[in-house]
Protein backbone atom coordinates (compact mmCIF):
# COMPACT_ATOMS: atom_id res chain seq x y z
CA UNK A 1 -49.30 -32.26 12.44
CA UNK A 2 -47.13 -30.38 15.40
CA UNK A 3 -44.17 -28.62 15.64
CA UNK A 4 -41.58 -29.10 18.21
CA UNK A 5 -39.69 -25.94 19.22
CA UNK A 6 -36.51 -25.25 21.58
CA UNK A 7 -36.92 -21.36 22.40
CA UNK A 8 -33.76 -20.20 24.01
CA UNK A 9 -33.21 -23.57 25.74
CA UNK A 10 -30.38 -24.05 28.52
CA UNK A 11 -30.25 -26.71 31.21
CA UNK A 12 -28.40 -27.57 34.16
CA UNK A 13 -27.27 -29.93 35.96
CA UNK A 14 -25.95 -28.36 39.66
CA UNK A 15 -22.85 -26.24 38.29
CA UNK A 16 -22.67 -27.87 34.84
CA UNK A 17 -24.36 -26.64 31.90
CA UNK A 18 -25.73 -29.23 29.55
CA UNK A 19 -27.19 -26.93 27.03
CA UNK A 20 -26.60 -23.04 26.81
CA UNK A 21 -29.31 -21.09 24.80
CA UNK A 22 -30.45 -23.65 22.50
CA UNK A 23 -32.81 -22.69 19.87
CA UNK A 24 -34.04 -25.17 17.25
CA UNK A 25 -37.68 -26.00 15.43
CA UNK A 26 -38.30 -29.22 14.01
CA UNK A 27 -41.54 -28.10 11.60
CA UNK A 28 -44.72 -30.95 10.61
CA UNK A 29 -42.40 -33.63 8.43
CA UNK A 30 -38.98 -32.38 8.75
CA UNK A 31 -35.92 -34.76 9.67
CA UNK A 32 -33.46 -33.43 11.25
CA UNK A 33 -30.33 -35.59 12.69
CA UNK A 34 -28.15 -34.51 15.56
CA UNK A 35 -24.94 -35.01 15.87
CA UNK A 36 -21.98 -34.33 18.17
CA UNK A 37 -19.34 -35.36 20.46
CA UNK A 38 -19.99 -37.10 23.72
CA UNK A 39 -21.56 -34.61 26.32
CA UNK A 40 -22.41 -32.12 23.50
CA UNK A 41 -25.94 -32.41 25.00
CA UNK A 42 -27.72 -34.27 22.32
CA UNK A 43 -29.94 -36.91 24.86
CA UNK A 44 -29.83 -33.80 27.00
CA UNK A 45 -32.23 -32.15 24.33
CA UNK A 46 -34.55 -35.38 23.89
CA UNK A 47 -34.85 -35.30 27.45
CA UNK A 48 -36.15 -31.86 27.52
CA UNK A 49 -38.57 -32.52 25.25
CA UNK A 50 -40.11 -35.01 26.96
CA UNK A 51 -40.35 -33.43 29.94
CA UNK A 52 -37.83 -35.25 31.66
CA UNK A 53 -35.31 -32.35 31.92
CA UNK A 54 -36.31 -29.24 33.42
CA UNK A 55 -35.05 -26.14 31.88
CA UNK A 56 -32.98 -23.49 33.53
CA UNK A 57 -34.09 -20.85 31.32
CA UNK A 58 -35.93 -20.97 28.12
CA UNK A 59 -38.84 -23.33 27.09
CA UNK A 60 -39.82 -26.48 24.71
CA UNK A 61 -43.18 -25.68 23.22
CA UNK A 62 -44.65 -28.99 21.79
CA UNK A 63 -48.12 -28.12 19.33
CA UNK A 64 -47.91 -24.37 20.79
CA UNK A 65 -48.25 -25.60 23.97
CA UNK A 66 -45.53 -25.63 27.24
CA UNK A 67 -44.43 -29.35 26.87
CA UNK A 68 -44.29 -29.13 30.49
CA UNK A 69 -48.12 -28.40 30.49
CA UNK A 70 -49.28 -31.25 28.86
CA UNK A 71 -50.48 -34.42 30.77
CA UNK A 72 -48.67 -37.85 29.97
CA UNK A 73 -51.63 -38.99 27.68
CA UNK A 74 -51.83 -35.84 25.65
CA UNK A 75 -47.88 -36.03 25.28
CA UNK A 76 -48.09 -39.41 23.98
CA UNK A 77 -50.05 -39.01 21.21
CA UNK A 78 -47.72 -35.38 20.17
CA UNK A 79 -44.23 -37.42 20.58
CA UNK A 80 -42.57 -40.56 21.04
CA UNK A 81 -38.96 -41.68 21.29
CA UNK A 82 -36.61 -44.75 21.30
CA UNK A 83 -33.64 -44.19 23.83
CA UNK A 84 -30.26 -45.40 23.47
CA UNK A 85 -29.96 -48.02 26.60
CA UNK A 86 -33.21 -50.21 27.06
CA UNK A 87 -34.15 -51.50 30.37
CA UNK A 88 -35.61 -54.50 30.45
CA UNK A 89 -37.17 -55.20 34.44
CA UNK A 90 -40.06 -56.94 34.16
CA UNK A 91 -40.12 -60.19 32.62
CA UNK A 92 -43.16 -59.66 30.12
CA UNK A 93 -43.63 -60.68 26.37
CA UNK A 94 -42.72 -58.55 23.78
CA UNK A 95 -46.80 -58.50 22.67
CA UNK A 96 -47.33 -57.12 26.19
CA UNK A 97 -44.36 -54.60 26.08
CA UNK A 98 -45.83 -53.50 22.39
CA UNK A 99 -49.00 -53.45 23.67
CA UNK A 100 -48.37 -51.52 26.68
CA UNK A 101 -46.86 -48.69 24.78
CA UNK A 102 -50.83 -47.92 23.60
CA UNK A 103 -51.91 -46.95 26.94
CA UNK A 104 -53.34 -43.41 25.43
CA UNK A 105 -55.63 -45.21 23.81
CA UNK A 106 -59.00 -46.06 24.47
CA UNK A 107 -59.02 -49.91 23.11
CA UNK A 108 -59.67 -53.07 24.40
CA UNK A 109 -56.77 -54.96 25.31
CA UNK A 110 -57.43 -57.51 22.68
CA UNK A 111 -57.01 -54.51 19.99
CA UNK A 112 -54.03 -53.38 21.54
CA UNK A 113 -52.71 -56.92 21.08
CA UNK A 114 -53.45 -56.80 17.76
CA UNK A 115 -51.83 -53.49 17.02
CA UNK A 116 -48.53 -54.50 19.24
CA UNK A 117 -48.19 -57.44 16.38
CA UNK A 118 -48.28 -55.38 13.43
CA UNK A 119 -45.63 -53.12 15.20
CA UNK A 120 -43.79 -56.09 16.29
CA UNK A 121 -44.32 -57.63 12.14
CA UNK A 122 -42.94 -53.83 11.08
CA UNK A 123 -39.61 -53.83 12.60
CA UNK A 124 -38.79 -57.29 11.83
CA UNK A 125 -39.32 -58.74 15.79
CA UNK A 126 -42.41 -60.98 15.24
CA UNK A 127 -40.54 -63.71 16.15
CA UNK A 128 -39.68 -62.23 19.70
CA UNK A 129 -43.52 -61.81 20.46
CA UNK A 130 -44.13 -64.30 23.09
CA UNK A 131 -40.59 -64.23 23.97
CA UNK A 132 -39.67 -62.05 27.92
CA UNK A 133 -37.88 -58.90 27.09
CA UNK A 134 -35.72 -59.63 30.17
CA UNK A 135 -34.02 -62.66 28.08
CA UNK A 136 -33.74 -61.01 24.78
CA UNK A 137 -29.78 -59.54 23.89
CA UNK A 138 -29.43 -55.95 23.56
CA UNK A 139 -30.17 -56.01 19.63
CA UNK A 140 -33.52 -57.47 19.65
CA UNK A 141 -34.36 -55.17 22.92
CA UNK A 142 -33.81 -52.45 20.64
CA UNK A 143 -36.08 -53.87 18.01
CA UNK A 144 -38.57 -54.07 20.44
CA UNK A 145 -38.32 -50.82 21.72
CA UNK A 146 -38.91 -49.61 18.07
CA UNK A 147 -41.97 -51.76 17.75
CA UNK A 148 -42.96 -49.58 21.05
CA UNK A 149 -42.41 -46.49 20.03
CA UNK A 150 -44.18 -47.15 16.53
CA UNK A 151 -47.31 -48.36 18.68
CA UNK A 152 -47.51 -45.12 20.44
CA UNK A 153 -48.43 -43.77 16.60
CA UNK A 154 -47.26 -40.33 17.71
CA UNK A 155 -46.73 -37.50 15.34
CA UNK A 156 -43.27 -36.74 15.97
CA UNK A 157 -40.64 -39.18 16.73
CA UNK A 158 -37.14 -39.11 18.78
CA UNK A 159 -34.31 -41.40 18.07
CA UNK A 160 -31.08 -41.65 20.30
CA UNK A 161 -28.49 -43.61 18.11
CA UNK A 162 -31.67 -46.00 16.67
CA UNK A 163 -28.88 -48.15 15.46
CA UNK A 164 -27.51 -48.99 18.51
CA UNK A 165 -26.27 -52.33 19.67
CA UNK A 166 -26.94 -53.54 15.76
CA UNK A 167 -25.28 -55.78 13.13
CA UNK A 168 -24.52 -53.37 9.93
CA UNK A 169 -27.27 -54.85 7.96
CA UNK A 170 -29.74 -54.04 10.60
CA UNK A 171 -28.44 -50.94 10.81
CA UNK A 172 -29.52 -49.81 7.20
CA UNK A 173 -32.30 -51.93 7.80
CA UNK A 174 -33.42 -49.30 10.90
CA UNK A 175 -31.97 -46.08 8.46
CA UNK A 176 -34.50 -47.52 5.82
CA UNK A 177 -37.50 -47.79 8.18
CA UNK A 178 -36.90 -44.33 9.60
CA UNK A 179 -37.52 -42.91 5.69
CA UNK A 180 -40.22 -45.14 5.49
CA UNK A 181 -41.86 -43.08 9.37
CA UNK A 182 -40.83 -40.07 8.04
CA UNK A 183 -42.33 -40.48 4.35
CA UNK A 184 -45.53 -41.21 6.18
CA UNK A 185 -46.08 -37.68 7.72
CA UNK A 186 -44.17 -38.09 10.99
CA UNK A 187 -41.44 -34.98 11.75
CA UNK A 188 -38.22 -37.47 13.00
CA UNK A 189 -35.16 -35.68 15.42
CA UNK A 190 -32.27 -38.19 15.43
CA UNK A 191 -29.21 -38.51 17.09
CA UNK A 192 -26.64 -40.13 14.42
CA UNK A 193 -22.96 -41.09 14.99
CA UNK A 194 -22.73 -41.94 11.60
CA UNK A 195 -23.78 -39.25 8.59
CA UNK A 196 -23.29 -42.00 6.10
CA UNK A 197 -26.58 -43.77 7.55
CA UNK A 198 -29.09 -40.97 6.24
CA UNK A 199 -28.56 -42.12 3.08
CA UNK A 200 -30.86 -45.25 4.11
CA UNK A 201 -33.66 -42.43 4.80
CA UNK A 202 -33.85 -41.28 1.36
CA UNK A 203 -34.26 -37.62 -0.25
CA UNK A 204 -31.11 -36.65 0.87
CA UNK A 205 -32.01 -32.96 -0.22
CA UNK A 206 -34.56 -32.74 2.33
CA UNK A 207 -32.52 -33.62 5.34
CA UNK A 208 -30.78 -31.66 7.69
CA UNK A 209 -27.90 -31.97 10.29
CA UNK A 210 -27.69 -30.18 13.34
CA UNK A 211 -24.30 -30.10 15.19
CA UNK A 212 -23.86 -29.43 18.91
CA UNK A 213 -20.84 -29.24 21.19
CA UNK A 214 -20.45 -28.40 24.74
CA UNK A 215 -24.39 -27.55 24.78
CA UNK A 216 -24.34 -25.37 22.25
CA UNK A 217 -25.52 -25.27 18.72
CA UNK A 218 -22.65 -25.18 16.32
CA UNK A 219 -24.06 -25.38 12.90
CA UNK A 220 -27.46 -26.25 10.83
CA UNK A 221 -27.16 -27.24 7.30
CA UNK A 222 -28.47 -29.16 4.57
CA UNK A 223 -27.10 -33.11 4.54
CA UNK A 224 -25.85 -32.22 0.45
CA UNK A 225 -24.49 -28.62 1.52
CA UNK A 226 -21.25 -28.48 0.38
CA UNK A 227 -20.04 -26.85 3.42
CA UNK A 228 -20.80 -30.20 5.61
CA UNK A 229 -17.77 -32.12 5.82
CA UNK A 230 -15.79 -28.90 6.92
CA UNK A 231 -18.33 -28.43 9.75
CA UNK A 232 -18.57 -31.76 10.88
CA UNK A 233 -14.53 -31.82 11.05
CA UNK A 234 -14.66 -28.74 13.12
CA UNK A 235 -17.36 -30.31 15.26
CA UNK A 236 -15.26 -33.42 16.33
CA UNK A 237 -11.60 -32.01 15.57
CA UNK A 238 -10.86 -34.10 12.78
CA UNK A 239 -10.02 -33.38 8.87
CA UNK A 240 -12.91 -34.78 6.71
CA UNK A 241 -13.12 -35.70 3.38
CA UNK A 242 -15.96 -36.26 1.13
CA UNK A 243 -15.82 -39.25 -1.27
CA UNK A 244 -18.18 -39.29 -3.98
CA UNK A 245 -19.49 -42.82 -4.53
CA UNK A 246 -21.60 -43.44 -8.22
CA UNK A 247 -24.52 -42.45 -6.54
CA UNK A 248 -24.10 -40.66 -3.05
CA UNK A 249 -21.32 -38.90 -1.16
CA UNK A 250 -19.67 -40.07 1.42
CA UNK A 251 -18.20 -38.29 4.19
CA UNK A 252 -15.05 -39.74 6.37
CA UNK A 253 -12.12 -38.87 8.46
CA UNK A 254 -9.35 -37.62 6.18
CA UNK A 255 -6.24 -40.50 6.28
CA UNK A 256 -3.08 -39.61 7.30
CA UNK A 257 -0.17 -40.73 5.54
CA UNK A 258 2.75 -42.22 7.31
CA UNK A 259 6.00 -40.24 7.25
């Protein structure tokens, strides 16, 4: 399994910095979430990782190696990741779009088919298969997408806000299949707007949260450390409470009573 590692990471963007000495490691099977207020830098970081940002100073190593270094096959098969906003262009099935996502692979076409429907059959999008992606709604893009990015069967897996664009039911639906990834072996980095979802993953002790603002890391902690609502309140400006439910703990903003 590989390790992803931000050494020192900061990035920017003409006089703007998006992320100011960053340093985080996501070890083989760890989930960690991300969380933060809008341009706190969290797709900033994905994007570095993949290669798509370039850092200002510092590195991403990816499996020891510069992630930089590595050519677009050899990434593929180290990391994967499901963006927020998917772009739909080219009016191809779903199967092809699945398929597609296989390209490291040395397979015939009709294997890759094959493979694309089990992805498709795993997130609950079979019925999309011979359907364009240019004329499904933004919901069952995003299910697609996921049936991509499980395809790629990479060891390590990016989420920005998987949930996006979803009815609540598919939304614990997604929470539960990321457990399911990450039970499997894969090492999962998520970007979450809403704690309350990692309960879907499972093994809540296992999980951490990692809060950024203004490009900067702000805090690292255990999902049941007892500290967390009091750094996620500091994180957005808001008092939070936690509210213990028979099984779980909840975390929300603290109400205000009216005068």
């Amino acid at each position: 399994m590989s390790e992803l590692e931000f050494v020192d990471l900061s990035v920017k963007l003409g006089q703007r910095t998006l992320l100011d000495h960053v340093s985080l490691r996501l070890a083989p099977g760890e989930f960690v979430a991300l969380i933060g207020p809008n341009g706190a830098g969290k797709t900033t970081l994905l994007k570095a990782a993949l290669a798509l940002r370039t850092p200002s100073s510092g590195s991403v190593r990816l499996a020891n190696a510069e992630v930089s270094a590595l050519d677009a096959k050899a990434r593929a098969a180290l990391i994967a990741w499901l963006p927020q906003h998917i772009r739909a262009e080219e009016p191809v099935t779903s199967l092809e779009s699945v398929a597609a996502a296989r390209y490291r692979f040395r397979e015939s076409h009709a294997d890759s088919r094959r493979a694309a429907a089990r992805a498709l059959d795993r997130v609950g999008a079979s019925q999309y298969a011979e359907r364009r992606v240019t004329e499904l709604s933004g919901g069952e893009r995003q299910r697609v997408a996921f049936a991509c990015l499980i395809a790629q069967e990479a060891d390590i897996l990016l989420f920005d806000e998987p949930a996006n664009h979803l009815d609540p039911a598919q939304q614990l639906d997604i929470y539960r299949l990321l457990g399911e990834l990450w039970r499997e072996g894969r090492s999962i980095l998520c970007i979450n707007h809403d704690v309350n979802l990692l309960h879907q993953v499972g093994d809540a002790a296992r999980l951490r949260v990692v809060g950024l603002r203004a490009g900067k890391l702000v805090f690292d902690a255990a999902f049941d450390a007892p500290a967390l609502p009091e750094q996620i309140g500091t994180l957005f400006g808001v008092e939070m409470e936690s509210v213990q439910g028979s099984e779980q703990r909840f975390l929300m903003p603290r109400s205000r009573s009216k005068s």
